[in-house]
C-alpha atoms as a PDB file:
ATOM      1  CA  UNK A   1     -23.040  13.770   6.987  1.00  0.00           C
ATOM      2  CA  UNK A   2     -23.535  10.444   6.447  1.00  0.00           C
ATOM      3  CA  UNK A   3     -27.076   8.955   7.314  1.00  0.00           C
ATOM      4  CA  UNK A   4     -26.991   6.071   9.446  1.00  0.00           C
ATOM      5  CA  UNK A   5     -29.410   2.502   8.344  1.00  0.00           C
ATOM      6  CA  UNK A   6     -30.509  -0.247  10.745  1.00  0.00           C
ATOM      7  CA  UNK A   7     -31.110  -3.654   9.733  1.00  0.00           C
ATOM      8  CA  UNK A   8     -34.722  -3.276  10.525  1.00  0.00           C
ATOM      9  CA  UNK A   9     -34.713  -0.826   7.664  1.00  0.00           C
ATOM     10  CA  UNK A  10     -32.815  -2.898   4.911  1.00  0.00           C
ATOM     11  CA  UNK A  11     -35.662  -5.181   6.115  1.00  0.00           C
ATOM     12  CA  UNK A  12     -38.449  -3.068   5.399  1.00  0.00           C
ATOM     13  CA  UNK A  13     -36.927  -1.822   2.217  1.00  0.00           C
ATOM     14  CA  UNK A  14     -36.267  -5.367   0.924  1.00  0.00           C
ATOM     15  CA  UNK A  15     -39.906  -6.125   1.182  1.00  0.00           C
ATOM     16  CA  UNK A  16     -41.014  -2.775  -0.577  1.00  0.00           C
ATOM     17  CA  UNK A  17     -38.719  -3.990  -3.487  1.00  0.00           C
ATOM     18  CA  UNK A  18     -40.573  -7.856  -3.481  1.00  0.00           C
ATOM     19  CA  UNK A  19     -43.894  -6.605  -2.980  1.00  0.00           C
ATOM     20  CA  UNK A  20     -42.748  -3.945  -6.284  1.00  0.00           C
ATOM     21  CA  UNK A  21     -41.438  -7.196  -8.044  1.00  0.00           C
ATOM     22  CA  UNK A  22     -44.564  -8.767  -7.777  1.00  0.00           C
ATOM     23  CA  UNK A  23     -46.845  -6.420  -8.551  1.00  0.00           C
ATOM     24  CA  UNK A  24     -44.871  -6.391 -11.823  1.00  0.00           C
ATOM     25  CA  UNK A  25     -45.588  -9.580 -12.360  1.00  0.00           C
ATOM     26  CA  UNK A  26     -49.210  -9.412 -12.103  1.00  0.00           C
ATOM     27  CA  UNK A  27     -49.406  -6.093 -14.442  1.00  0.00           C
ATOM     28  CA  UNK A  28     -47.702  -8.520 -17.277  1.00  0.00           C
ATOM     29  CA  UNK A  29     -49.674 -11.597 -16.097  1.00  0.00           C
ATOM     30  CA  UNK A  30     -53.358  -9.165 -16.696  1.00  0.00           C
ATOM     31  CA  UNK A  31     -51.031  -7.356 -20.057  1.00  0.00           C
ATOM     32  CA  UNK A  32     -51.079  -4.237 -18.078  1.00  0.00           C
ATOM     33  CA  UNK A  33     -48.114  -2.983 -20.369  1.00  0.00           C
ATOM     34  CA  UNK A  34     -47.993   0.757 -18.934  1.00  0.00           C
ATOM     35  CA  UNK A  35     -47.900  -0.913 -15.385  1.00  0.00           C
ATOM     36  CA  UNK A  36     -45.861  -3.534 -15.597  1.00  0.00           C
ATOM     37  CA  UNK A  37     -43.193  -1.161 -17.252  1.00  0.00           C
ATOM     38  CA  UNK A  38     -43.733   1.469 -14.210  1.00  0.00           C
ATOM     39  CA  UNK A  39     -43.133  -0.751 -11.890  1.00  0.00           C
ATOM     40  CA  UNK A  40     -40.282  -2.322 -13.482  1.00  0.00           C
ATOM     41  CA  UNK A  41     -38.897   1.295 -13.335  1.00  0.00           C
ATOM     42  CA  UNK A  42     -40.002   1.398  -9.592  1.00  0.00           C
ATOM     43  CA  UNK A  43     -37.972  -1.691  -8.700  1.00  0.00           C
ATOM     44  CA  UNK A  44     -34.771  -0.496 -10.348  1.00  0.00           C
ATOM     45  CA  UNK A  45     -34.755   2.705  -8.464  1.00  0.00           C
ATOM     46  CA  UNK A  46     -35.638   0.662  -5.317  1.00  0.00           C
ATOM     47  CA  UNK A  47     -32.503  -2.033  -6.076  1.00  0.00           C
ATOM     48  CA  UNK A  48     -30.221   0.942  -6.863  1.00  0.00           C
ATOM     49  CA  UNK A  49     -31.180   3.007  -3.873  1.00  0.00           C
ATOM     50  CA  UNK A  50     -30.814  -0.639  -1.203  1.00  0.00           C
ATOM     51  CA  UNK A  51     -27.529  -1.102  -2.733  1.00  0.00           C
ATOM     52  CA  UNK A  52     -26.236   2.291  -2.346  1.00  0.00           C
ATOM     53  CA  UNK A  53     -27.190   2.394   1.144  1.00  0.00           C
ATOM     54  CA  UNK A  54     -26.886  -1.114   2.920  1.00  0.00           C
ATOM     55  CA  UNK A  55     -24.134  -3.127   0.440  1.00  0.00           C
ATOM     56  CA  UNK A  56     -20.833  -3.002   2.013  1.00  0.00           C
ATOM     57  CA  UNK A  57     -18.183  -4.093  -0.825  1.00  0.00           C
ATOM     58  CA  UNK A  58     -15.858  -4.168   1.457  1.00  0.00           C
ATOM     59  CA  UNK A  59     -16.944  -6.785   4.002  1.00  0.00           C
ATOM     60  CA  UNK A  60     -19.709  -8.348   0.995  1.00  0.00           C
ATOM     61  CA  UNK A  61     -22.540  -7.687   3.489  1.00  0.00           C
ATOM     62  CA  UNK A  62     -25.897  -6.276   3.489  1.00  0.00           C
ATOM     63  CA  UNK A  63     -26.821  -4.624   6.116  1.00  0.00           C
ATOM     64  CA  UNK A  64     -25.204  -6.032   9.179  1.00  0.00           C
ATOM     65  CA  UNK A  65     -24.395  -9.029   7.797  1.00  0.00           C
ATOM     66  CA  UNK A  66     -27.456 -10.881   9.278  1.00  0.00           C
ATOM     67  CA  UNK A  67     -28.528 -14.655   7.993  1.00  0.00           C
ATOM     68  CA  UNK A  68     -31.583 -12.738   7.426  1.00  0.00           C
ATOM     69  CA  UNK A  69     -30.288  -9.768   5.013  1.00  0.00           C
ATOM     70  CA  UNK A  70     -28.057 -11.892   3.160  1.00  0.00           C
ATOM     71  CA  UNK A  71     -30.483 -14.356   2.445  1.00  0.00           C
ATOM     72  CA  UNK A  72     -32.681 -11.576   0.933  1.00  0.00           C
ATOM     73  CA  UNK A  73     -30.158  -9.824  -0.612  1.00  0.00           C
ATOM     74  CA  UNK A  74     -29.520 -13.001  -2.592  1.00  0.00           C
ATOM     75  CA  UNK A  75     -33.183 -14.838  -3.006  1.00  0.00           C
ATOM     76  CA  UNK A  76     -33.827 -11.221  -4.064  1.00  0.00           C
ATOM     77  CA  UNK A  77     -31.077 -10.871  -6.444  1.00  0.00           C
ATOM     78  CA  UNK A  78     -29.646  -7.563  -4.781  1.00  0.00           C
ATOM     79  CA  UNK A  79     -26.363  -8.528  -5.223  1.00  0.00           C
ATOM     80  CA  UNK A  80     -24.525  -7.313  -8.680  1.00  0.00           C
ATOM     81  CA  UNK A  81     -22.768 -10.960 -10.200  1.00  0.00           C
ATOM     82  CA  UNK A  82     -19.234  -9.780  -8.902  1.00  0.00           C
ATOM     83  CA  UNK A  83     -20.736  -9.520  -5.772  1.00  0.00           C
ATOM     84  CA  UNK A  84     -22.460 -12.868  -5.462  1.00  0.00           C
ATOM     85  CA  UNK A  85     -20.042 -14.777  -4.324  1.00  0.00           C
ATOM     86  CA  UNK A  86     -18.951 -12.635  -1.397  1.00  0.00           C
ATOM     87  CA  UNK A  87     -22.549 -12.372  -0.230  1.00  0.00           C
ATOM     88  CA  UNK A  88     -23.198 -16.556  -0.636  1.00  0.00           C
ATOM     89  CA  UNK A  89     -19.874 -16.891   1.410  1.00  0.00           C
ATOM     90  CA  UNK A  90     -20.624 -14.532   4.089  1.00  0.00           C
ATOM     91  CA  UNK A  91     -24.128 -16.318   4.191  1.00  0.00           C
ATOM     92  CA  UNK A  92     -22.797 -20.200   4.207  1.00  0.00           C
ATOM     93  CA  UNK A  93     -19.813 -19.142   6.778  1.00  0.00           C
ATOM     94  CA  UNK A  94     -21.790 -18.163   9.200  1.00  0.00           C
ATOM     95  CA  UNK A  95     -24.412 -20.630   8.710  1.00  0.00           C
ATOM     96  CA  UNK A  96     -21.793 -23.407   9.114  1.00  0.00           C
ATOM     97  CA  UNK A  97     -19.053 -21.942  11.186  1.00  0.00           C
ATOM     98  CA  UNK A  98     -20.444 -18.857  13.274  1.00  0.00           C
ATOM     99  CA  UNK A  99     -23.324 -20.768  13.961  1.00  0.00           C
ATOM    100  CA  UNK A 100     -22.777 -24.753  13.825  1.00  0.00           C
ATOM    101  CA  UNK A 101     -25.274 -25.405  11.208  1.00  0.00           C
ATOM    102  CA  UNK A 102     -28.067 -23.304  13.098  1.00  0.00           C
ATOM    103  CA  UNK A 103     -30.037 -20.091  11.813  1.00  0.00           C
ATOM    104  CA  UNK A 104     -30.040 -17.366  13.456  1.00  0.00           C
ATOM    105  CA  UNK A 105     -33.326 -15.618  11.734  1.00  0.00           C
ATOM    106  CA  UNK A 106     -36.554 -14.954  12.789  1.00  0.00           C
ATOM    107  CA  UNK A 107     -39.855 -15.564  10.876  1.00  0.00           C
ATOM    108  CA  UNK A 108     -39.365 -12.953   8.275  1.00  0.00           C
ATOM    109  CA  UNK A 109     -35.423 -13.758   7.112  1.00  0.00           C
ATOM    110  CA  UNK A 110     -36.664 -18.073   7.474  1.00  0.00           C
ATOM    111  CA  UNK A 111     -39.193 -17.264   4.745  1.00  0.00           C
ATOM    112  CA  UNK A 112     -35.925 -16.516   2.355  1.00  0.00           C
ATOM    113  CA  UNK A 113     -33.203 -18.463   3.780  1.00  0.00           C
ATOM    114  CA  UNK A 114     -33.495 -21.866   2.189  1.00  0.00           C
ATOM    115  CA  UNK A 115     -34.915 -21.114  -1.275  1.00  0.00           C
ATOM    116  CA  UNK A 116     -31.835 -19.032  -0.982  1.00  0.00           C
ATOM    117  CA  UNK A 117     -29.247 -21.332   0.096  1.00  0.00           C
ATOM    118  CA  UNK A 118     -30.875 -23.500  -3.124  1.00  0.00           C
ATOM    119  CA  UNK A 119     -30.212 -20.351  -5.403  1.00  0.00           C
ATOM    120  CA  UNK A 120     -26.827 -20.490  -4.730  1.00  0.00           C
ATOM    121  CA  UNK A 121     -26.225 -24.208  -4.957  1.00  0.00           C
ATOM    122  CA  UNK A 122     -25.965 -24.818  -1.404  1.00  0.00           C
ATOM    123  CA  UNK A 123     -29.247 -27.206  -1.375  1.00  0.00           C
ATOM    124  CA  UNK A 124     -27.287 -29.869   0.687  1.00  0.00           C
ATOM    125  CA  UNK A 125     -26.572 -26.742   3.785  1.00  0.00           C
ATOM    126  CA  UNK A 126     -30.318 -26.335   3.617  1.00  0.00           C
ATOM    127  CA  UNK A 127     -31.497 -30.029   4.358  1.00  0.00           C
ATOM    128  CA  UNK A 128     -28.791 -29.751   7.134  1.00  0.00           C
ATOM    129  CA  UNK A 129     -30.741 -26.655   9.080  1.00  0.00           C
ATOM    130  CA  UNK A 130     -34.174 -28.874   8.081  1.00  0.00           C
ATOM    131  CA  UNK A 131     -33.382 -32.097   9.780  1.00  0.00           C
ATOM    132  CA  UNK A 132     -30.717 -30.002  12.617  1.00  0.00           C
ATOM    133  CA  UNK A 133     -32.666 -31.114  15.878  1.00  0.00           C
ATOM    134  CA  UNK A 134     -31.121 -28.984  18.204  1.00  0.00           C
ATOM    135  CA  UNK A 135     -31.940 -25.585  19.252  1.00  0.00           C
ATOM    136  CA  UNK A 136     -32.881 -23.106  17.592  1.00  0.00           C
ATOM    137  CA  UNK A 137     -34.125 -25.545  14.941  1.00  0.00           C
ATOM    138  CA  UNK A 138     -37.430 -27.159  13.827  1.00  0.00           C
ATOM    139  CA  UNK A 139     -36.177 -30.515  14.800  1.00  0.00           C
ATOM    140  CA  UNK A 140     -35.412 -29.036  17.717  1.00  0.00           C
ATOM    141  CA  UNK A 141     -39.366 -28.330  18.325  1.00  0.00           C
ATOM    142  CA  UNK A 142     -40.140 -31.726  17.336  1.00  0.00           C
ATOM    143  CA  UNK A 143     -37.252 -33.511  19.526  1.00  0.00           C
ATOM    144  CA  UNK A 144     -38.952 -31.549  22.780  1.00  0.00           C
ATOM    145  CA  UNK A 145     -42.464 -33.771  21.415  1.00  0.00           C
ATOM    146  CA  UNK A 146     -43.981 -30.828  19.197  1.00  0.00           C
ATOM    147  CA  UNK A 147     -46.449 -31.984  16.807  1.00  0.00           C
ATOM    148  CA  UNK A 148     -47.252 -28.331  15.247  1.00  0.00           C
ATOM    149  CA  UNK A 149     -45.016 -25.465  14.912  1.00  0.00           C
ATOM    150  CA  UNK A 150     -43.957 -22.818  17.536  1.00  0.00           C
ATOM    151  CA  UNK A 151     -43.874 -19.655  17.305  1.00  0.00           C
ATOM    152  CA  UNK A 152     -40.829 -19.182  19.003  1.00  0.00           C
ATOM    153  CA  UNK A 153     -37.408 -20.941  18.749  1.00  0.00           C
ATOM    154  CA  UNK A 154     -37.482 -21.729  22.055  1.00  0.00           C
ATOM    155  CA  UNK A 155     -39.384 -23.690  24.563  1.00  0.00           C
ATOM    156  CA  UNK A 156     -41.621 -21.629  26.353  1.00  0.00           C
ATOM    157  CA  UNK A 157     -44.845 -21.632  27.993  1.00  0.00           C
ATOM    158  CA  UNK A 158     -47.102 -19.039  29.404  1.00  0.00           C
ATOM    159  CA  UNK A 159     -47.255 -15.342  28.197  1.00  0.00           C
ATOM    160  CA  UNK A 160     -43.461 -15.820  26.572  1.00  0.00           C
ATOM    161  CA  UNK A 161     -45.431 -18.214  24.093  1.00  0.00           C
ATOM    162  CA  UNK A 162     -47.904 -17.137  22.814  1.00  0.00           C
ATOM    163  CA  UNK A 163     -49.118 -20.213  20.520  1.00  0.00           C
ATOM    164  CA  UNK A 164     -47.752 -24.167  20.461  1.00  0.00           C
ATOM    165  CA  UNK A 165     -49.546 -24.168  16.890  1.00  0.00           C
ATOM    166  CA  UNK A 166     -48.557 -20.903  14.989  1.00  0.00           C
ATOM    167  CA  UNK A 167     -47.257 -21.310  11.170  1.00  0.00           C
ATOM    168  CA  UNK A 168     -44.471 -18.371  12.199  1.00  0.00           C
ATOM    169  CA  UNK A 169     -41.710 -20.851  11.099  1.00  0.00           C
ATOM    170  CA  UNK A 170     -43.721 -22.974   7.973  1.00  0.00           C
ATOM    171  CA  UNK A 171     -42.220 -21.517   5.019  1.00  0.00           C
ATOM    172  CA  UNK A 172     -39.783 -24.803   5.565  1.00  0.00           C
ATOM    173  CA  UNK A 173     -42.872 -26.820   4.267  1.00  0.00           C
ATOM    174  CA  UNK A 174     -42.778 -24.802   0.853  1.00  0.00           C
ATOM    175  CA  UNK A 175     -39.184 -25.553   0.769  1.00  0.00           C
ATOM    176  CA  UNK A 176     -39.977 -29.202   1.073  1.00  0.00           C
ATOM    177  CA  UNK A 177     -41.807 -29.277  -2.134  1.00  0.00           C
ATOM    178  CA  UNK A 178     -40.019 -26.397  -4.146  1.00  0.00           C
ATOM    179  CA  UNK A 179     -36.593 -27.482  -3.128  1.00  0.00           C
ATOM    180  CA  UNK A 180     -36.059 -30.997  -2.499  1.00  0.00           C
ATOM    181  CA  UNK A 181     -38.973 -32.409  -4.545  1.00  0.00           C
ATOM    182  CA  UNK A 182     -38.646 -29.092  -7.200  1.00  0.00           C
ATOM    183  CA  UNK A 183     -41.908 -28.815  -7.867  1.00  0.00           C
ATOM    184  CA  UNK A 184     -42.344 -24.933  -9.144  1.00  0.00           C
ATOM    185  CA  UNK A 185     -43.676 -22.337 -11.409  1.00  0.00           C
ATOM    186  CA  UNK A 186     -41.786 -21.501 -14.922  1.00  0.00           C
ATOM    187  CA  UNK A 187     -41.216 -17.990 -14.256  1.00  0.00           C
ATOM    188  CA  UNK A 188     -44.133 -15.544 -15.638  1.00  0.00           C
ATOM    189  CA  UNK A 189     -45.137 -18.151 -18.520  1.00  0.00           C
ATOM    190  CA  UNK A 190     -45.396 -20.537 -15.454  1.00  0.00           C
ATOM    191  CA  UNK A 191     -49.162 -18.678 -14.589  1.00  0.00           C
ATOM    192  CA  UNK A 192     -51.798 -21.367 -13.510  1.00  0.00           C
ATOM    193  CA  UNK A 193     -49.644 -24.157 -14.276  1.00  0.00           C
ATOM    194  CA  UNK A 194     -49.392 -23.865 -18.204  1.00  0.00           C
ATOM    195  CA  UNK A 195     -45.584 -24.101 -17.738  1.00  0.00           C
ATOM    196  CA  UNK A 196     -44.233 -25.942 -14.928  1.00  0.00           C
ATOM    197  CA  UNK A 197     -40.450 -26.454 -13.906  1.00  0.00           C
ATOM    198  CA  UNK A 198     -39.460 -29.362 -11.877  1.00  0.00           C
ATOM    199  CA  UNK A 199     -36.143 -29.305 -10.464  1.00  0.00           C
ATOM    200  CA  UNK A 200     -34.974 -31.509  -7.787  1.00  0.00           C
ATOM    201  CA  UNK A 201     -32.489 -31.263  -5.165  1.00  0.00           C
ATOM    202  CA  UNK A 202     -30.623 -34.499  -4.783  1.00  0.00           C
ATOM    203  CA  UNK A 203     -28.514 -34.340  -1.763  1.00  0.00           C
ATOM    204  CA  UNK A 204     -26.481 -37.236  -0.227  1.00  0.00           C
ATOM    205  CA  UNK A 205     -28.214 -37.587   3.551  1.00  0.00           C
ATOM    206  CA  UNK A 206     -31.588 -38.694   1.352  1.00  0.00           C
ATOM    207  CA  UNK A 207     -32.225 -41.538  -0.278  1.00  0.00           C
ATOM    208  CA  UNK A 208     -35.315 -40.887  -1.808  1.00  0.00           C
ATOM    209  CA  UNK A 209     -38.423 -37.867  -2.512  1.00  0.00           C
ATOM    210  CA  UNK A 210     -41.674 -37.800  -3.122  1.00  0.00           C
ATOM    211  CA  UNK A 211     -44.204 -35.562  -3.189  1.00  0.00           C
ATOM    212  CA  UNK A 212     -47.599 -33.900  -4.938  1.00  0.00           C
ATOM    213  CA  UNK A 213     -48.803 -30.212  -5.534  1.00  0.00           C
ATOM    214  CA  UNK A 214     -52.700 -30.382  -6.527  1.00  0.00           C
ATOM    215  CA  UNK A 215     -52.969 -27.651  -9.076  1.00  0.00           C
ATOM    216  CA  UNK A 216     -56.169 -25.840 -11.346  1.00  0.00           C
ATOM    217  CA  UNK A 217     -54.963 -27.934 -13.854  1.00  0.00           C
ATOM    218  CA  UNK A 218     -54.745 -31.529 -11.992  1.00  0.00           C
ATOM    219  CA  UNK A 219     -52.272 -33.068 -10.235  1.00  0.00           C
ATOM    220  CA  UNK A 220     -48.370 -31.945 -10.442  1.00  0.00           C
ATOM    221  CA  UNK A 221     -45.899 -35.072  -9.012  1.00  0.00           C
ATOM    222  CA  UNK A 222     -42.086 -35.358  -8.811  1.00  0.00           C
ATOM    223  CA  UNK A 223     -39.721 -37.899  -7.106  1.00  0.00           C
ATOM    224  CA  UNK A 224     -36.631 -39.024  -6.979  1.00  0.00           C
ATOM    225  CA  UNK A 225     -33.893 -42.089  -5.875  1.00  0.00           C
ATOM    226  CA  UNK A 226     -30.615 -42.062  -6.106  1.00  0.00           C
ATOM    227  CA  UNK A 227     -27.332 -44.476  -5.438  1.00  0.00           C
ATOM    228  CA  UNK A 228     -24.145 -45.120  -6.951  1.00  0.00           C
ATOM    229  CA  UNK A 229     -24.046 -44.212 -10.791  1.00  0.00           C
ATOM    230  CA  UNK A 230     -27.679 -43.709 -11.086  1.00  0.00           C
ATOM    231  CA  UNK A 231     -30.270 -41.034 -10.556  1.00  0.00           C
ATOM    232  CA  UNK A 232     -34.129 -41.804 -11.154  1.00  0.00           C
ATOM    233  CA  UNK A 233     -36.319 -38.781 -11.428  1.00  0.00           C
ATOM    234  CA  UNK A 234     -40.162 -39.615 -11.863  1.00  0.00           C
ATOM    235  CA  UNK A 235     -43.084 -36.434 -12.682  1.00  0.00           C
ATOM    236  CA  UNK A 236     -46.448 -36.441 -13.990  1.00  0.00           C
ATOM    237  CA  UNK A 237     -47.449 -33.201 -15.979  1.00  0.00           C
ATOM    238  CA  UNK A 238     -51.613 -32.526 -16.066  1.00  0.00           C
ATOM    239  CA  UNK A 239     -52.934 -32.049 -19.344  1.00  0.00           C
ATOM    240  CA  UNK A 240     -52.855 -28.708 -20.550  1.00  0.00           C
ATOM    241  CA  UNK A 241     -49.535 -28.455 -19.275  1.00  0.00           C
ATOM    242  CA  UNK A 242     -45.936 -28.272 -20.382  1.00  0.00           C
ATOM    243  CA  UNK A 243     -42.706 -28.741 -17.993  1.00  0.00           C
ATOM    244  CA  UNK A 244     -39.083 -28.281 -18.020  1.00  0.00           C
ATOM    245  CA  UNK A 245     -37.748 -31.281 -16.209  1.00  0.00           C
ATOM    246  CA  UNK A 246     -34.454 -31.369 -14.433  1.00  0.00           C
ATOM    247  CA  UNK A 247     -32.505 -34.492 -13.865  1.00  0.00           C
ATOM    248  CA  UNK A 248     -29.590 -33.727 -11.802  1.00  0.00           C
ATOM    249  CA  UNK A 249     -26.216 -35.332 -12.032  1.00  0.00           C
ATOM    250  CA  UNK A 250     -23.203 -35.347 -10.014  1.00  0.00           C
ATOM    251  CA  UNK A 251     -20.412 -33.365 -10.662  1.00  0.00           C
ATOM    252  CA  UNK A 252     -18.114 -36.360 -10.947  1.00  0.00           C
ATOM    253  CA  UNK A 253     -20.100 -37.742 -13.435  1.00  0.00           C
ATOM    254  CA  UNK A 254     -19.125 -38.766 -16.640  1.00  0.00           C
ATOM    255  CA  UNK A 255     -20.006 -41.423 -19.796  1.00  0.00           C
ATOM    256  CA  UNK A 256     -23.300 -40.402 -18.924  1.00  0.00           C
ATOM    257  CA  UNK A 257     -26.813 -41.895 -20.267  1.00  0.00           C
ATOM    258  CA  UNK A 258     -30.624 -40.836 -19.926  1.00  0.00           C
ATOM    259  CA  UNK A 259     -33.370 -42.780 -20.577  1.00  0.00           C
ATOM    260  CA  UNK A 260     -36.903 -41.986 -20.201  1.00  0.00           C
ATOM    261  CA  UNK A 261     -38.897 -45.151 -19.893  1.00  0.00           C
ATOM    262  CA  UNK A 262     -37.406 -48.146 -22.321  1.00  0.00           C
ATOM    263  CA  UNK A 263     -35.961 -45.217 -24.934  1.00  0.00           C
ATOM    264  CA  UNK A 264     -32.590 -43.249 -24.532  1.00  0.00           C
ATOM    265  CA  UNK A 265     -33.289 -39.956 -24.559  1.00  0.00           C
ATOM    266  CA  UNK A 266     -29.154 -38.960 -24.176  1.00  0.00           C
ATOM    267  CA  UNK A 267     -26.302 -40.833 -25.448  1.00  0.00           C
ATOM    268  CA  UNK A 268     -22.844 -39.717 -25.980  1.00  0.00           C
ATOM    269  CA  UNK A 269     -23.494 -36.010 -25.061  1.00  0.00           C
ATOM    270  CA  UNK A 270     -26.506 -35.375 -27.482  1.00  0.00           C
ATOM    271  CA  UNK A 271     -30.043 -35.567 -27.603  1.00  0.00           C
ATOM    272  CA  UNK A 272     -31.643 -38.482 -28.456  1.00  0.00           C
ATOM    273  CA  UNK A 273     -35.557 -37.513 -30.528  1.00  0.00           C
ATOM    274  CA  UNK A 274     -37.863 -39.926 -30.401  1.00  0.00           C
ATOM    275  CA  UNK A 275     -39.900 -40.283 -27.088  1.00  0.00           C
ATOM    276  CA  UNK A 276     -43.590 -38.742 -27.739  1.00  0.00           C
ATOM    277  CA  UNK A 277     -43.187 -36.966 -24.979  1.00  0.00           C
ATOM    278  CA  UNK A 278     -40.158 -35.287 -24.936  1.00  0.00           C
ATOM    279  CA  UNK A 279     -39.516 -32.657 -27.524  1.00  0.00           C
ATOM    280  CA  UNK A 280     -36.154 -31.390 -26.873  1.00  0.00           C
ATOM    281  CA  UNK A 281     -33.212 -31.362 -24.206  1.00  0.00           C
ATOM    282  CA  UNK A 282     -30.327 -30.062 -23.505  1.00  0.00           C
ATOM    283  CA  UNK A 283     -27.051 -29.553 -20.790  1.00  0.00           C
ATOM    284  CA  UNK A 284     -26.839 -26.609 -18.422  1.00  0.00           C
ATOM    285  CA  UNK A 285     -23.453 -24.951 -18.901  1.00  0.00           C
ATOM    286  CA  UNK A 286     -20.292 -26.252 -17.810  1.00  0.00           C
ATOM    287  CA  UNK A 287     -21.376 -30.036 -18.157  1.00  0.00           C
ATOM    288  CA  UNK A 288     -24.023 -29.699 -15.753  1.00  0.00           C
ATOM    289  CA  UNK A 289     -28.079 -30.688 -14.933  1.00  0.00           C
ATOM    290  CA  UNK A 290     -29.936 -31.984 -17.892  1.00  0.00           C
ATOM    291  CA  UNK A 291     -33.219 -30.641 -18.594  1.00  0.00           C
ATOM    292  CA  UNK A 292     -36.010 -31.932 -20.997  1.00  0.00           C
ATOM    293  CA  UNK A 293     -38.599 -30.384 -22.368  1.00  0.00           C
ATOM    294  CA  UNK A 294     -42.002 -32.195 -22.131  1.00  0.00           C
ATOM    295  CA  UNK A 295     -45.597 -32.563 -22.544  1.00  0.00           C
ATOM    296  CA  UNK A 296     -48.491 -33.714 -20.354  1.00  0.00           C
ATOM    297  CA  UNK A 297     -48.180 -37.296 -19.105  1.00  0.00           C
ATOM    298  CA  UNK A 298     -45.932 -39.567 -16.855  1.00  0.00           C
ATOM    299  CA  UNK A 299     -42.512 -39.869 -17.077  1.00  0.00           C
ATOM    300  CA  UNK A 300     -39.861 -42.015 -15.870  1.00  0.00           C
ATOM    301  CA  UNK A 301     -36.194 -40.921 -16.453  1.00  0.00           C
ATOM    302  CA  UNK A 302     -32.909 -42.801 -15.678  1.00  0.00           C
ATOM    303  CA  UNK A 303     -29.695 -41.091 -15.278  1.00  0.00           C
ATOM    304  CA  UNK A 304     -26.402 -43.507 -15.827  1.00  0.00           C
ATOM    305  CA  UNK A 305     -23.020 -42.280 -15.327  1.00  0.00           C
ATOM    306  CA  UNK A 306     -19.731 -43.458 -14.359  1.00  0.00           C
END
């Protein structure tokens, strides 16, 4: 017989496996070997056990095919590769078309649901829900004269709401700085800021980014302009600190030039040595982002394209 699963428990389990993932992390972070392997063993069994009992391949849901388990599923990476796609296109459908460009999560699925969106290139759908102003939407909060967050959707006073000023809803904030400014950790070498990644999102309904992260090891900046043919991208890297730097292009691009201050840094689909600062670069697959490698310092790059 076969043993029914509510959401609430693909939930629960999906948070066992993240908590697992980053414990992990901190056994290789502390070179705790033995752990770090044991719980890299733990998470497997976990992943293998939530797919067997809340994928359905033949719908490409988790669970019941929430905003809130598919966004976990994929910020999570539940989902095999074959299965990606149906899971992102379950998750953007009913974003955009079950729901008019509203979510439909709570505090917990939120948390996921843009860095998500921005796994699977969908950056641009996640500025929509950020800047959507009616309900249930942040905007929506600060269109009905909010000034801190709620910690409900809705408008409600009295025992219904508990707090006018609750951070239930904040993990948009992270998103802010992660995603559209791209201001993040390298993976594991990433650890107090030795390695940092900066990768913005530049989508259309912006003109322009900016923003800070203070960090142990000084002060972590990214921004970003954009307009016909040309993409700026500016960062400063604290010393004692390395950084992969993104500089996005559009997929229409072509004839396409990068300069980082008064030196070309990529001409004619090559890298260009010779900036102090940058020691290498190269082109995501499929003709895609540009990242450089670089060192502590300011930086000003210039993408030209046709």
């Amino acid at each position: 017989m076969a043993v029914e699963h509510t959401p609430g428990e693909f939930v629960s389990a999906a948070y066992y496996y993240y908590d697992v993932q980053i414990l992990q992390r901190v056994a290789q972070v502390l070179a705790k070997s033995a752990d770090a392997q044991a719980y890299a063993q733990l998470a497997d069994q976990i992943k293998e056990a939530l797919n067997r009992a809340f994928f359905n391949a033949n719908t490409g849901n988790y669970a019941n095919g929430t905003q809130t388990a598919n966004a976990m599923a994929l910020y999570l990476g539940l989902a095999s590769k074959d299965k990606q796609g149906a899971v992102a296109g379950n998750l953007t459908n009913d974003i955009v078309y079950t729901y008019n460009t509203h979510v439909t999560t709570g505090f917990i699925g939120v948390k996921f649901l843009m860095p998500a969106l921005t796994k699977i290139g969908h950056a641009d759908l996640a500025y929509e829900l950020a800047v959507q102003t009616t309900y249930p939407s942040w905007g929506y909060m600060v269109a009905r004269g909010a000034t801190t967050l709620w910690e409900l959707w809705q408008e409600k006073t009295g025992p219904s709401m508990n707090s006018h000023n609750h951070a239930m809803f904040g993990s948009v904030g992270a998103w802010f700085y992660q995603g559209l400014a791209g201001i993040e950790l390298d993976g594991d070498a990433g650890v107090g800021y030795r390695q940092i990644r900066i990768d913005p999102q530049v989508v259309e309904d912006l003109q322009s980014v900016s923003a800070s992260v203070d960090t142990v090891r000084g002060r972590v900046s990214s921004s970003w302009t954009h307009e016909s043919g040309v993409i700026t991208v500016e960062v400063a890297v604290p010393v004692g600190a390395v950084a992969k730097v993104v500089i996005p292009k559009k997929e229409e691009m072509t004839e396409i030039t990068v300069q980082e201050a008064d030196r070309v840094v990529w001409e004619k689909g090559r890298y260009v040595a010779g900036d102090p600062g940058v020691s290498g670069a190269s082109q995501e697959k499929g003709h895609g982002d540009f990242i450089f490698d670089v060192g502590s310092g300011h930086y000003s790059f210039k993408l030209v394209g046709r």
